[in-house]
PDB file of N, CA and C in Angstrom:
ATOM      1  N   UNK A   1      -6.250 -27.968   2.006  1.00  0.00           N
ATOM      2  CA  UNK A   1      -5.319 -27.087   1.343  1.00  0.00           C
ATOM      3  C   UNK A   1      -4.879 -27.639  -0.014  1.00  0.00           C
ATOM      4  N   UNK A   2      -4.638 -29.128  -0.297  1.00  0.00           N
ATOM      5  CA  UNK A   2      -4.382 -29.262  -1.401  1.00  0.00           C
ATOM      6  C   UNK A   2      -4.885 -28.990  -2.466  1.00  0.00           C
ATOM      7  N   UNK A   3      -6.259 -29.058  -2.442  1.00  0.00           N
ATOM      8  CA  UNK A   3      -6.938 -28.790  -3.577  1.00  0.00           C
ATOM      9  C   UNK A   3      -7.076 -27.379  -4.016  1.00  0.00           C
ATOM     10  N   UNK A   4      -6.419 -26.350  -3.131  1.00  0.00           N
ATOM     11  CA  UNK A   4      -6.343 -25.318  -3.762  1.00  0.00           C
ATOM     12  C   UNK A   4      -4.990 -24.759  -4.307  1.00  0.00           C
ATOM     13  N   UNK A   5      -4.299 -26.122  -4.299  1.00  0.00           N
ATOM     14  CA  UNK A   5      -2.837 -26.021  -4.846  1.00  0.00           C
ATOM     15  C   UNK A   5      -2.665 -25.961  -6.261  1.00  0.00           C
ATOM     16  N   UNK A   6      -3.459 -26.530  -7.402  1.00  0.00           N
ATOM     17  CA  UNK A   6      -3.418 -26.082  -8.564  1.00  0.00           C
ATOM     18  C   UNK A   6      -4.014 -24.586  -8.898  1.00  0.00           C
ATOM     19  N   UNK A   7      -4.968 -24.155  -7.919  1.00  0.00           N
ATOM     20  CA  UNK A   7      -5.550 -22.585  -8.274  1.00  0.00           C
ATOM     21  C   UNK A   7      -4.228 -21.558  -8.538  1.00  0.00           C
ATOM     22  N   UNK A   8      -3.292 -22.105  -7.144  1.00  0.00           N
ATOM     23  CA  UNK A   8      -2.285 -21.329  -6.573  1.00  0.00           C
ATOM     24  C   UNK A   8      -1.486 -21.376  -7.427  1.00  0.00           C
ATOM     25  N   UNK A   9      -0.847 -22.555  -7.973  1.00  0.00           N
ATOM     26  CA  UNK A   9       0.101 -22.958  -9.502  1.00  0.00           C
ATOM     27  C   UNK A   9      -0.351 -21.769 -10.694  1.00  0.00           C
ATOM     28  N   UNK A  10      -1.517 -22.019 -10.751  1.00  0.00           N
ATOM     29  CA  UNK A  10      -2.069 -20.944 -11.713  1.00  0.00           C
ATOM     30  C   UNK A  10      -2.181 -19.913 -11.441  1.00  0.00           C
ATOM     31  N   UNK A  11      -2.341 -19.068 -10.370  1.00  0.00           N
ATOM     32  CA  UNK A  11      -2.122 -17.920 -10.284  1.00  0.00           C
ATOM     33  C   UNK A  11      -0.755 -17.671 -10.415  1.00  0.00           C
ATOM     34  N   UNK A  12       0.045 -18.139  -9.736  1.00  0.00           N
ATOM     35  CA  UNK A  12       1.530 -18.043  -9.689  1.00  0.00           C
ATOM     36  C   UNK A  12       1.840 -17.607 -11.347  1.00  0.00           C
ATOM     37  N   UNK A  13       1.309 -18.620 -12.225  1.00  0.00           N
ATOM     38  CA  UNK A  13       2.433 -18.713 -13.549  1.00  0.00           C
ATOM     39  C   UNK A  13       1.242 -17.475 -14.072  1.00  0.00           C
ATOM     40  N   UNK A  14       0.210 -17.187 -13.931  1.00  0.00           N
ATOM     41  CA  UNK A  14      -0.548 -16.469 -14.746  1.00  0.00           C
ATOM     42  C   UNK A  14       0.230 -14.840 -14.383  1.00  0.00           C
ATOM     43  N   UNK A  15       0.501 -14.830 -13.173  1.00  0.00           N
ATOM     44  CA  UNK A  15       1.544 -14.087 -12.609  1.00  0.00           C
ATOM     45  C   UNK A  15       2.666 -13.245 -13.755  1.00  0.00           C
ATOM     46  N   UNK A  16       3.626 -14.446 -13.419  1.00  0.00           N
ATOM     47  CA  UNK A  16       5.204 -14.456 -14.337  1.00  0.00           C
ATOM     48  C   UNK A  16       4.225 -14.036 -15.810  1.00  0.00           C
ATOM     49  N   UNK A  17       3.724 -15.051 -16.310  1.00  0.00           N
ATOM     50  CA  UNK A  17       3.469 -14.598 -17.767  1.00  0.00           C
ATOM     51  C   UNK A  17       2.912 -13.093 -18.185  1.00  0.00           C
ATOM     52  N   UNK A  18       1.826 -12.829 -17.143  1.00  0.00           N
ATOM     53  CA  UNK A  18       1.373 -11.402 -17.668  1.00  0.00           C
ATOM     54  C   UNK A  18       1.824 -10.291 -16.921  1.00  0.00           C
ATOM     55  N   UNK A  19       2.900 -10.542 -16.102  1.00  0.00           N
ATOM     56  CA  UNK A  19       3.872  -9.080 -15.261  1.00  0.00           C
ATOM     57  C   UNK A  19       2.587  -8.727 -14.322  1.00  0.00           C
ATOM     58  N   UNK A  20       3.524  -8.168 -13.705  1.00  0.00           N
ATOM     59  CA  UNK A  20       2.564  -7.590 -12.800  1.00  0.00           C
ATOM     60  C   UNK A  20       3.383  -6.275 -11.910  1.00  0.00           C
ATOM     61  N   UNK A  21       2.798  -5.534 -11.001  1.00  0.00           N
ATOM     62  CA  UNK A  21       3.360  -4.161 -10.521  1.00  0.00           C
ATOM     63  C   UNK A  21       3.482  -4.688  -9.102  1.00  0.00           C
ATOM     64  N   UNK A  22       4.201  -4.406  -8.294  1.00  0.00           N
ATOM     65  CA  UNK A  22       4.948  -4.457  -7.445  1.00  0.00           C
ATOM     66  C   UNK A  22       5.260  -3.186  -6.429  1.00  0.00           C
ATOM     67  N   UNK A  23       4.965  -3.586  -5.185  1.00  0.00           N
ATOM     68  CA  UNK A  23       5.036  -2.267  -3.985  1.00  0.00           C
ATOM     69  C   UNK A  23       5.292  -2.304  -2.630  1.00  0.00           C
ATOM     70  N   UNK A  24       6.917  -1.511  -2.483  1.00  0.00           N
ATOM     71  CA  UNK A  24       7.002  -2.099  -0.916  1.00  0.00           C
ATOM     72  C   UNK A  24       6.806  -0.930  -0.177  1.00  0.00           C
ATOM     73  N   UNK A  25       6.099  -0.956   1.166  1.00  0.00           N
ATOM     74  CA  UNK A  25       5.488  -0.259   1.464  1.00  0.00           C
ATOM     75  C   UNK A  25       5.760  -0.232   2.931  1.00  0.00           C
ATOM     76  N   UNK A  26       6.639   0.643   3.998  1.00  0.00           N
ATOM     77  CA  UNK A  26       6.731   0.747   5.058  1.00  0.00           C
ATOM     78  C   UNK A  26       5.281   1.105   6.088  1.00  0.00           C
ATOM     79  N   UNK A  27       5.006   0.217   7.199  1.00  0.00           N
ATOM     80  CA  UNK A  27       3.841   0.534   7.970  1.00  0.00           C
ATOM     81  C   UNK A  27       4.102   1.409   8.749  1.00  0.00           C
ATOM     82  N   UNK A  28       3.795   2.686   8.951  1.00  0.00           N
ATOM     83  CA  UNK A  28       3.748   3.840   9.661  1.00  0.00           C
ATOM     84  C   UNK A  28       2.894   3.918  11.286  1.00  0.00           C
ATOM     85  N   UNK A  29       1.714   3.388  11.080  1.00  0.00           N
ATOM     86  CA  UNK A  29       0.720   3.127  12.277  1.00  0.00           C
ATOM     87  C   UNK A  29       1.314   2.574  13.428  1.00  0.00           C
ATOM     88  N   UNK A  30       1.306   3.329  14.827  1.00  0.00           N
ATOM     89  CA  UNK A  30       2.106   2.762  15.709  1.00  0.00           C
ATOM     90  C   UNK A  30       1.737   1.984  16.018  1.00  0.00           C
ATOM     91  N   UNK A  31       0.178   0.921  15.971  1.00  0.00           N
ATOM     92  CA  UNK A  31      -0.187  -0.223  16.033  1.00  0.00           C
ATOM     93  C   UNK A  31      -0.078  -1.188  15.126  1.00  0.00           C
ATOM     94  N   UNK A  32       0.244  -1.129  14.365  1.00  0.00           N
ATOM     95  CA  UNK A  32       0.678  -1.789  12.974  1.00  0.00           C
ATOM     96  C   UNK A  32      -0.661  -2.286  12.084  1.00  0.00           C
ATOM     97  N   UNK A  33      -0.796  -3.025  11.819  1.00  0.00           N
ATOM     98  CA  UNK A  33      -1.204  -3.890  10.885  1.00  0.00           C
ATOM     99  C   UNK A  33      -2.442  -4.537  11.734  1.00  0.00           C
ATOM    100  N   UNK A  34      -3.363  -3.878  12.684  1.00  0.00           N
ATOM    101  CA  UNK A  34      -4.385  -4.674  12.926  1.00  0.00           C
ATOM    102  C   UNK A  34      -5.369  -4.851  12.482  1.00  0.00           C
ATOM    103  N   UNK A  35      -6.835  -5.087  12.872  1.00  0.00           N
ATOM    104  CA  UNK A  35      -7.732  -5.602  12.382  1.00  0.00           C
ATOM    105  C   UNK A  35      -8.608  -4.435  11.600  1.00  0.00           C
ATOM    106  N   UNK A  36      -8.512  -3.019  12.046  1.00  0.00           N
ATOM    107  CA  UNK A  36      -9.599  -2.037  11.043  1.00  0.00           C
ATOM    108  C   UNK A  36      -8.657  -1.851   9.685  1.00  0.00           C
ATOM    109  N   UNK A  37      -7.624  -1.473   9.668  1.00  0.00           N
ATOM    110  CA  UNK A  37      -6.917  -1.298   8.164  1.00  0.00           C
ATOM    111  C   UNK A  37      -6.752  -2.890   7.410  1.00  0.00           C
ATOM    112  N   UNK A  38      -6.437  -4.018   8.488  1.00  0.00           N
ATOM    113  CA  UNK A  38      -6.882  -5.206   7.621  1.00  0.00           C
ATOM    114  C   UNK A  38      -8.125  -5.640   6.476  1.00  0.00           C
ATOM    115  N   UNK A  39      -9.164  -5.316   7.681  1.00  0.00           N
ATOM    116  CA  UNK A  39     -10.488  -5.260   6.728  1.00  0.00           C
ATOM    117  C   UNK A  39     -10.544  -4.001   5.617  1.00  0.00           C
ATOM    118  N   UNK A  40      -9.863  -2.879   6.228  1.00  0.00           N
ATOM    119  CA  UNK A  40      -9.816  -1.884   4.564  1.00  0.00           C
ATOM    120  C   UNK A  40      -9.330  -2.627   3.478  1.00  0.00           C
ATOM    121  N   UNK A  41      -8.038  -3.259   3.825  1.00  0.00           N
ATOM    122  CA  UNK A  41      -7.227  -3.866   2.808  1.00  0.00           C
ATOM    123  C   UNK A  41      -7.804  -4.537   1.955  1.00  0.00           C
ATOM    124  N   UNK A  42      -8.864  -5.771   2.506  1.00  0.00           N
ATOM    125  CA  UNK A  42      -9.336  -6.496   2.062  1.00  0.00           C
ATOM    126  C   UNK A  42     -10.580  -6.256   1.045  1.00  0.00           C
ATOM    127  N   UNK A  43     -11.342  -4.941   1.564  1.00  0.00           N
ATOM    128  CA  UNK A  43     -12.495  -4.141   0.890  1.00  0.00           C
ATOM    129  C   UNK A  43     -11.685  -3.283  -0.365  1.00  0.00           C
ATOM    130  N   UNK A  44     -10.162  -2.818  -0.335  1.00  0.00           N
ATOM    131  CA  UNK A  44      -9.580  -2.520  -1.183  1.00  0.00           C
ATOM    132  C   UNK A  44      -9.169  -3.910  -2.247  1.00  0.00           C
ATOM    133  N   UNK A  45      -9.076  -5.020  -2.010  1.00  0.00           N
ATOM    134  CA  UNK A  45      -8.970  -5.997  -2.385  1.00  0.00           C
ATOM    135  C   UNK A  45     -10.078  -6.200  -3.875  1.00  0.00           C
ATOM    136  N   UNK A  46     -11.412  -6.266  -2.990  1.00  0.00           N
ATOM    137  CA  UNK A  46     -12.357  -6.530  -3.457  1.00  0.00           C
ATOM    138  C   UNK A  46     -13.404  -5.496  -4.453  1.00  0.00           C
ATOM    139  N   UNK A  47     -12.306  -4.020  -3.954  1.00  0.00           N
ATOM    140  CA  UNK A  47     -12.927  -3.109  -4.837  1.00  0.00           C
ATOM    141  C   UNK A  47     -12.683  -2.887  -6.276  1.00  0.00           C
ATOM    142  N   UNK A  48     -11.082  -3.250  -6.462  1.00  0.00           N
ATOM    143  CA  UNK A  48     -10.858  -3.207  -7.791  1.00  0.00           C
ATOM    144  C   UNK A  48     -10.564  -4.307  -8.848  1.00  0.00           C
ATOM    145  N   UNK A  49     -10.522  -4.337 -10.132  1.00  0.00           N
ATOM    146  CA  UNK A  49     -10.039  -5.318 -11.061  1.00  0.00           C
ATOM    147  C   UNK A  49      -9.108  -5.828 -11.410  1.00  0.00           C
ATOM    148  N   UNK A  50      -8.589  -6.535  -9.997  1.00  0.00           N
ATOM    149  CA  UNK A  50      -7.159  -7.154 -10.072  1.00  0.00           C
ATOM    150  C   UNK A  50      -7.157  -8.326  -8.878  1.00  0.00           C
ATOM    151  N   UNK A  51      -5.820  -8.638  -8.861  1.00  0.00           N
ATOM    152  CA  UNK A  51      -5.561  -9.685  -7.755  1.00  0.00           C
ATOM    153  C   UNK A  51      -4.482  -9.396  -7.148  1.00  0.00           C
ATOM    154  N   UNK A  52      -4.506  -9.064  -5.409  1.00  0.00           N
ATOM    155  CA  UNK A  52      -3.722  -8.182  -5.268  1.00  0.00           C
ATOM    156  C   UNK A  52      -2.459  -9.430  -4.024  1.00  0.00           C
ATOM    157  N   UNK A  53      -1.397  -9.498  -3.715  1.00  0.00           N
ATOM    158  CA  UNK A  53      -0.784 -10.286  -3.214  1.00  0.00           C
ATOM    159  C   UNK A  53       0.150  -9.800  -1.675  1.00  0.00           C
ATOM    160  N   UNK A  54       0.151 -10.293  -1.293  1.00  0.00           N
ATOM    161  CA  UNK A  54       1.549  -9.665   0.242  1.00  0.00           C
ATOM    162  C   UNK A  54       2.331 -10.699   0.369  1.00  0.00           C
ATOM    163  N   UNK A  55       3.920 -10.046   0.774  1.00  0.00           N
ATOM    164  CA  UNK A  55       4.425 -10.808   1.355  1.00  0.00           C
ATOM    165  C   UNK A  55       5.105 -10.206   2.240  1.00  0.00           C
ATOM    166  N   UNK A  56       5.418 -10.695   3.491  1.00  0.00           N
ATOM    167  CA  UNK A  56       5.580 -10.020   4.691  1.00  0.00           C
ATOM    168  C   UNK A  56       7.218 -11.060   5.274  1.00  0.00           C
ATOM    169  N   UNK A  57       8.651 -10.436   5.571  1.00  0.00           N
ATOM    170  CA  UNK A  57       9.548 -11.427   5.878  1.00  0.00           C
ATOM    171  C   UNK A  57       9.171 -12.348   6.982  1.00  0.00           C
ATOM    172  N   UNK A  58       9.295 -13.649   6.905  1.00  0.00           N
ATOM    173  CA  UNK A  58       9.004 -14.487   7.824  1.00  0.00           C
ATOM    174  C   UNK A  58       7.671 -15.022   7.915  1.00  0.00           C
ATOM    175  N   UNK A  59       6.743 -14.686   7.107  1.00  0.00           N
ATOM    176  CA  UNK A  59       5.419 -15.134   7.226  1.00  0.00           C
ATOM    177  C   UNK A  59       5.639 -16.841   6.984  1.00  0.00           C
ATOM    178  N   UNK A  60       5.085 -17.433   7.835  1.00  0.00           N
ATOM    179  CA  UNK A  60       4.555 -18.685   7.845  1.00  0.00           C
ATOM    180  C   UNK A  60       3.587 -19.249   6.735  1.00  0.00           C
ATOM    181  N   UNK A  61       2.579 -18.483   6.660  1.00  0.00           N
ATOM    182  CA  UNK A  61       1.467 -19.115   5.736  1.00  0.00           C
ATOM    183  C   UNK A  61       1.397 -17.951   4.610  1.00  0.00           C
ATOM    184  N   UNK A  62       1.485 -18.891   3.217  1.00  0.00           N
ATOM    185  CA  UNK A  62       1.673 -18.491   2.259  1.00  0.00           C
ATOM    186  C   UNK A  62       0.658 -19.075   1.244  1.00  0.00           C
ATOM    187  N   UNK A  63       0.574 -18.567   0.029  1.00  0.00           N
ATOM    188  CA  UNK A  63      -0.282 -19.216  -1.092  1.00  0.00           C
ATOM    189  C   UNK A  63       0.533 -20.101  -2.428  1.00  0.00           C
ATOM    190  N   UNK A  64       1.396 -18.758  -2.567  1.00  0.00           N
ATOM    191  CA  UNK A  64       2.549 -19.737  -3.461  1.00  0.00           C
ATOM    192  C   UNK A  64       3.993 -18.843  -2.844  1.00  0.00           C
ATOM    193  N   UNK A  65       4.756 -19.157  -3.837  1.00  0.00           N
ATOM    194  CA  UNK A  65       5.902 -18.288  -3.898  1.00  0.00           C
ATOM    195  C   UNK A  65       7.030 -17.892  -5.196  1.00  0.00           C
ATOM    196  N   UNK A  66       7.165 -16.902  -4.994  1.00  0.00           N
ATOM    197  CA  UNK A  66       7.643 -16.483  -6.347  1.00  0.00           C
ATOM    198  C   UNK A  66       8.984 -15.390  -6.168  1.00  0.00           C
ATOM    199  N   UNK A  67       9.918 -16.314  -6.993  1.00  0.00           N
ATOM    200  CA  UNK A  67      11.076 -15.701  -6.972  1.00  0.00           C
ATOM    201  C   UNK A  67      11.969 -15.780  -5.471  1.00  0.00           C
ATOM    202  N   UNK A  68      11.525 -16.878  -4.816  1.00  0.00           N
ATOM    203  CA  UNK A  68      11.507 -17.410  -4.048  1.00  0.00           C
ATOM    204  C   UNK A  68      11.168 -17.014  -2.624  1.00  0.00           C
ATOM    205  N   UNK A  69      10.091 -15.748  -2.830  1.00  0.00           N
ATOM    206  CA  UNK A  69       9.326 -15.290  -1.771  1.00  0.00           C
ATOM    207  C   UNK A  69       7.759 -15.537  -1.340  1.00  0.00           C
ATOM    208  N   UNK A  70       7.601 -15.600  -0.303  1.00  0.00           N
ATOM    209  CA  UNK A  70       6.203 -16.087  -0.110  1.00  0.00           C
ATOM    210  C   UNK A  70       5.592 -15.098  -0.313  1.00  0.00           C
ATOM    211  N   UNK A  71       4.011 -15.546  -0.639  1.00  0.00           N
ATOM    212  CA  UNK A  71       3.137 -14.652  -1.157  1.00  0.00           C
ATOM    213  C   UNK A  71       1.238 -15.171  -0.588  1.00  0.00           C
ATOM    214  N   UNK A  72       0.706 -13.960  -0.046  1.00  0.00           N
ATOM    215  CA  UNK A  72      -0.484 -14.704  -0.318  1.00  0.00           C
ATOM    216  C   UNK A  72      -1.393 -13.982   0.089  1.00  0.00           C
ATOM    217  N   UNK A  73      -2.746 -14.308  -0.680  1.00  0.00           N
ATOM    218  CA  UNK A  73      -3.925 -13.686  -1.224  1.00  0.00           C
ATOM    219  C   UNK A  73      -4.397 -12.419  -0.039  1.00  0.00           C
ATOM    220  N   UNK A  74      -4.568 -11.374  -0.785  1.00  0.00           N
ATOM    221  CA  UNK A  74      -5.290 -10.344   0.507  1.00  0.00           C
ATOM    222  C   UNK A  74      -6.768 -10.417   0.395  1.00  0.00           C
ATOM    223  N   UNK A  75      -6.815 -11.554   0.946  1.00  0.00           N
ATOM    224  CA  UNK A  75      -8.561 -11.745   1.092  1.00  0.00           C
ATOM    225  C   UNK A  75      -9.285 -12.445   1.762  1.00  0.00           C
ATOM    226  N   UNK A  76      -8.245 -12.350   3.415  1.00  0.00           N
ATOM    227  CA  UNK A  76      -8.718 -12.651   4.376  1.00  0.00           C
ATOM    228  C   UNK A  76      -8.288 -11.971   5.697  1.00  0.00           C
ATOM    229  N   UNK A  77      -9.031 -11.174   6.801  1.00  0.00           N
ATOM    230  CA  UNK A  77      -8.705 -10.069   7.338  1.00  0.00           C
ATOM    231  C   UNK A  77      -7.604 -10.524   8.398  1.00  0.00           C
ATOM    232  N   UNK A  78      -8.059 -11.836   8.582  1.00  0.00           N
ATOM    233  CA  UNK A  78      -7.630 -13.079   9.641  1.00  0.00           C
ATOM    234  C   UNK A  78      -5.640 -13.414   9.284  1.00  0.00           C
ATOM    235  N   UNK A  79      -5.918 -13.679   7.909  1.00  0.00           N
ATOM    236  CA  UNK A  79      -4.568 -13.838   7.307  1.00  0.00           C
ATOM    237  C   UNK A  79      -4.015 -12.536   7.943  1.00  0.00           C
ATOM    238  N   UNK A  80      -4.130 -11.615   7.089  1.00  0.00           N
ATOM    239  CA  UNK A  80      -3.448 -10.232   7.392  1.00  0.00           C
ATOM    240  C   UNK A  80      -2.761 -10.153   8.578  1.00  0.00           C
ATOM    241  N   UNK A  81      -3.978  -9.772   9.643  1.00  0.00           N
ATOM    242  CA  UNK A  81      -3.486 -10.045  10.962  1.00  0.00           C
ATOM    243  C   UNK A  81      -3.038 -10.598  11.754  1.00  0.00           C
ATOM    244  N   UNK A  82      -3.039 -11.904  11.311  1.00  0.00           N
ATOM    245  CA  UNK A  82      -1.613 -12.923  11.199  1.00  0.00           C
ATOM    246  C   UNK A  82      -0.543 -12.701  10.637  1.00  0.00           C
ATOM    247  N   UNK A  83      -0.463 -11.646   9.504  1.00  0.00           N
ATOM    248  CA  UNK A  83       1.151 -11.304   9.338  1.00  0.00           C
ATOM    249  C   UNK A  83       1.915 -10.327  10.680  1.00  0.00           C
ATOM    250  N   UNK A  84       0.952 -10.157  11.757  1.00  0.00           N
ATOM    251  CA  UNK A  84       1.874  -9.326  12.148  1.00  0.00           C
ATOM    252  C   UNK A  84       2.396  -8.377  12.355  1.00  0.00           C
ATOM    253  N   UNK A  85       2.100  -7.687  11.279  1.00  0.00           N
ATOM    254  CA  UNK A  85       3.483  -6.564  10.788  1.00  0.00           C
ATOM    255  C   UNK A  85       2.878  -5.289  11.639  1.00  0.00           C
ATOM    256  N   UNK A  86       4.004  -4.599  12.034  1.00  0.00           N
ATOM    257  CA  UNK A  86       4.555  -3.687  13.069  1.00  0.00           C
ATOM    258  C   UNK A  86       4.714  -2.511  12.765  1.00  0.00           C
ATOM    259  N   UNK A  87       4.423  -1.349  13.213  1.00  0.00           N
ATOM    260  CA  UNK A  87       5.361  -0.273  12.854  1.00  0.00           C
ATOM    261  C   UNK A  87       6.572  -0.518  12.348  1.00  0.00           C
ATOM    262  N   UNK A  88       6.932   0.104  10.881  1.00  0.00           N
ATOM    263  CA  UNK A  88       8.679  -0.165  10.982  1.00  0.00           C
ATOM    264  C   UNK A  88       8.708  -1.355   9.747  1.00  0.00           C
ATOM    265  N   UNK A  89       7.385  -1.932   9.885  1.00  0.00           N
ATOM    266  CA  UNK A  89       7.857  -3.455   9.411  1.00  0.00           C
ATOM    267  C   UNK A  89       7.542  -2.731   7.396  1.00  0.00           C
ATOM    268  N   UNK A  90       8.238  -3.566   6.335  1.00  0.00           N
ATOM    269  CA  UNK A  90       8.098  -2.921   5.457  1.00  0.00           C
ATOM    270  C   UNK A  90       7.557  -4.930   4.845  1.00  0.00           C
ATOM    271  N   UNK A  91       6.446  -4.214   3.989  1.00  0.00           N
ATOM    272  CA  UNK A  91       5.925  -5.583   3.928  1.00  0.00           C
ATOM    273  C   UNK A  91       5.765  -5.407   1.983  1.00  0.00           C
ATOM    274  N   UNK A  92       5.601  -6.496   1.129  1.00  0.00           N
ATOM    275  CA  UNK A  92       5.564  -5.989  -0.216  1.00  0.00           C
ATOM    276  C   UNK A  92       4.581  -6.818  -0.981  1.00  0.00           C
ATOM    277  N   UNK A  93       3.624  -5.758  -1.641  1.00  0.00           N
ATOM    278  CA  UNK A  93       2.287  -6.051  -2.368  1.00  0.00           C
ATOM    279  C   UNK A  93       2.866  -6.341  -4.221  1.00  0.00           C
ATOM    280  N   UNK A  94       1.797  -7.237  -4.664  1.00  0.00           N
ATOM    281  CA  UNK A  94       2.169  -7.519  -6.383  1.00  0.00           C
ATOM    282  C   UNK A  94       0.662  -7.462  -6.267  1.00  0.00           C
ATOM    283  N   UNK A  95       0.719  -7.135  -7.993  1.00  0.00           N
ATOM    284  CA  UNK A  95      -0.668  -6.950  -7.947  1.00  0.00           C
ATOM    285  C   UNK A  95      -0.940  -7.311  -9.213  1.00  0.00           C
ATOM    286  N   UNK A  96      -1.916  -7.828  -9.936  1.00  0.00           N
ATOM    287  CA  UNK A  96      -1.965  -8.032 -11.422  1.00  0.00           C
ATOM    288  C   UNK A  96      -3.717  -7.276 -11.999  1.00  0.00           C
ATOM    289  N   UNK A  97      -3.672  -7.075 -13.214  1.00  0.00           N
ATOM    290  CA  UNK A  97      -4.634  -6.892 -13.315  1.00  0.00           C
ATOM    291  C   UNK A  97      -5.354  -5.118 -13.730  1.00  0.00           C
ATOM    292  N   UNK A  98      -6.434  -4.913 -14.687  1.00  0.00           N
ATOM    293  CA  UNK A  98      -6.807  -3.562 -14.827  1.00  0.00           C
ATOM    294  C   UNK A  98      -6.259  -2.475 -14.088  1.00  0.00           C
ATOM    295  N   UNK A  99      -6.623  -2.852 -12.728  1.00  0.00           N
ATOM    296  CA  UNK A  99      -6.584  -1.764 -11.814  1.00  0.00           C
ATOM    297  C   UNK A  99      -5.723  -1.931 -10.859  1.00  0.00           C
ATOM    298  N   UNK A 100      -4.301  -2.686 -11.071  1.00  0.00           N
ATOM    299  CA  UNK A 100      -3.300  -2.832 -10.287  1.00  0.00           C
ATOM    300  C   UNK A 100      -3.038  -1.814  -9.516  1.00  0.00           C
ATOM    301  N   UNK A 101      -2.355  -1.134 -10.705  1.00  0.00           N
ATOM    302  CA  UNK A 101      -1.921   0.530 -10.212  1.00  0.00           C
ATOM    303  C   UNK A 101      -2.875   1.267  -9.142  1.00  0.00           C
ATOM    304  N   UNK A 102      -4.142   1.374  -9.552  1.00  0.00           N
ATOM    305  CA  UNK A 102      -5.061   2.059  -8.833  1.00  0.00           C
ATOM    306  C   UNK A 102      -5.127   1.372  -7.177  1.00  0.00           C
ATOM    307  N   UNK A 103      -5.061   0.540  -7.314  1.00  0.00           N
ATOM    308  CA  UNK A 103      -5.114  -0.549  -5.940  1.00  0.00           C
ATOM    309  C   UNK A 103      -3.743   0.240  -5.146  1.00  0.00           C
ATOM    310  N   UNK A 104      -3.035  -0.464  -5.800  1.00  0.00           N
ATOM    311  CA  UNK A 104      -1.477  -0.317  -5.247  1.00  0.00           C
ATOM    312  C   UNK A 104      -1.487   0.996  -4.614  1.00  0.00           C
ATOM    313  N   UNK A 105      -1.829   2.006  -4.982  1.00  0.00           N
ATOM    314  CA  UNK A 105      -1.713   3.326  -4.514  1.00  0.00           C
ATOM    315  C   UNK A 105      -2.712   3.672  -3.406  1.00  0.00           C
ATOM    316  N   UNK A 106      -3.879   2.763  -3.690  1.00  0.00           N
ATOM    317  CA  UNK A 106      -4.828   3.016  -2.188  1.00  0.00           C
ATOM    318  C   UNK A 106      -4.375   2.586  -1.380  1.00  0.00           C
ATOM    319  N   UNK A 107      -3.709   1.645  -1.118  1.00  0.00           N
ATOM    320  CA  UNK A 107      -2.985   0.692  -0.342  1.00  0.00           C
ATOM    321  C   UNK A 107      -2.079   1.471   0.745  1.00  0.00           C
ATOM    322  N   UNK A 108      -1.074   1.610  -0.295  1.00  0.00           N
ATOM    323  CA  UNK A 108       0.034   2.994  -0.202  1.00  0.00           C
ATOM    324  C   UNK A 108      -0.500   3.917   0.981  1.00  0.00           C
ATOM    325  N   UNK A 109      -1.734   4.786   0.601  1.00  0.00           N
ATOM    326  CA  UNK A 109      -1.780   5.448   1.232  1.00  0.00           C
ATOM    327  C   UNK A 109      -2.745   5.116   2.643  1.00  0.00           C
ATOM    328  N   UNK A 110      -3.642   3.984   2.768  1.00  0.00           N
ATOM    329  CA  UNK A 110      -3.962   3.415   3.487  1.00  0.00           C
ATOM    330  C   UNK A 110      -2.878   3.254   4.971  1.00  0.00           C
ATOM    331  N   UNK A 111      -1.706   2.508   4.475  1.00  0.00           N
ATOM    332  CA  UNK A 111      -0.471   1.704   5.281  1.00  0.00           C
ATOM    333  C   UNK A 111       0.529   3.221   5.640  1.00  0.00           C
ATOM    334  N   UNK A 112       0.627   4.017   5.178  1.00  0.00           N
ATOM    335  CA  UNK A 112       1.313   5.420   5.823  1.00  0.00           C
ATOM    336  C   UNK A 112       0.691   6.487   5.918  1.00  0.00           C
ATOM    337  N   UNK A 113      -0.522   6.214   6.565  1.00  0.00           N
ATOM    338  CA  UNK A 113      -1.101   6.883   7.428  1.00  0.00           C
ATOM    339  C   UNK A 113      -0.406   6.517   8.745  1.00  0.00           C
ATOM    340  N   UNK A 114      -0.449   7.777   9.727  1.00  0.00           N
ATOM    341  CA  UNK A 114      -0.021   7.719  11.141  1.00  0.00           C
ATOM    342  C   UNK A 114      -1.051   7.157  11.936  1.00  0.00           C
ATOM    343  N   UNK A 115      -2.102   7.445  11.626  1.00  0.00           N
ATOM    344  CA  UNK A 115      -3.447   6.767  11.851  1.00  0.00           C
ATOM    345  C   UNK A 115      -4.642   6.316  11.402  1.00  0.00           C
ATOM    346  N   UNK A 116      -5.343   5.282  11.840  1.00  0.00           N
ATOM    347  CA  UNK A 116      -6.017   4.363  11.142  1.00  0.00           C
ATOM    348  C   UNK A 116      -7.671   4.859  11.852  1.00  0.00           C
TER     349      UNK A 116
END
């Protein structure tokens, strides 16, 4: 893990310096947050021109943190589904990059769907 602690430094400040968009997003799915909308997430991740972030209250494993909330990379399906998150649970995405916006909103509508 350490050695990916300066990546994380740098994403962090590359972060703050170039703003980024921001989205909190209540999970609707009465199963929450499992493994088929995880892997969407992650294929949404990988589809557009940005870098997209979660932070979920109470998450344990994080990448950095900012503003003194944890944060970390959506680009592992494993992570995800280790956050947990529940019907009900309202979890919050940052996103940087070209296609922030565009992301952010697939996302959106991905996570309030009633079903997955």
């Amino acid at each position: 893990m350490e050695k990916y602690a300066p990546i994380w430094r740098q994403e962090k400040e590359s972060l703050i310096r170039n703003g980024f968009l921001s989205r909190k997003i209540k999970i609707q799915n009465k199963n929450g947050l499992h493994v088929r909308p995880s892997g969407t997430l992650v294929g949404i991740a990988k589809k557009y021109d940005c870098s997209i972030y979660v932070h979920k209250e109470g998450m344990e494993h994080y990448n950095f943190k900012l503003n003194g909330m944890p944060f970390m990379n959506v680009s592992s399906v494993l992570s995800l589904v280790g956050l947990c998150a529940s019907m009900g649970d309202e979890i919050t995405f940052i996103a940087y990059g070209k296609q922030a916006q565009e992301a952010l909103d697939e996302i959106e509508q991905l996570l309030t769907k009633q079903i997955f």
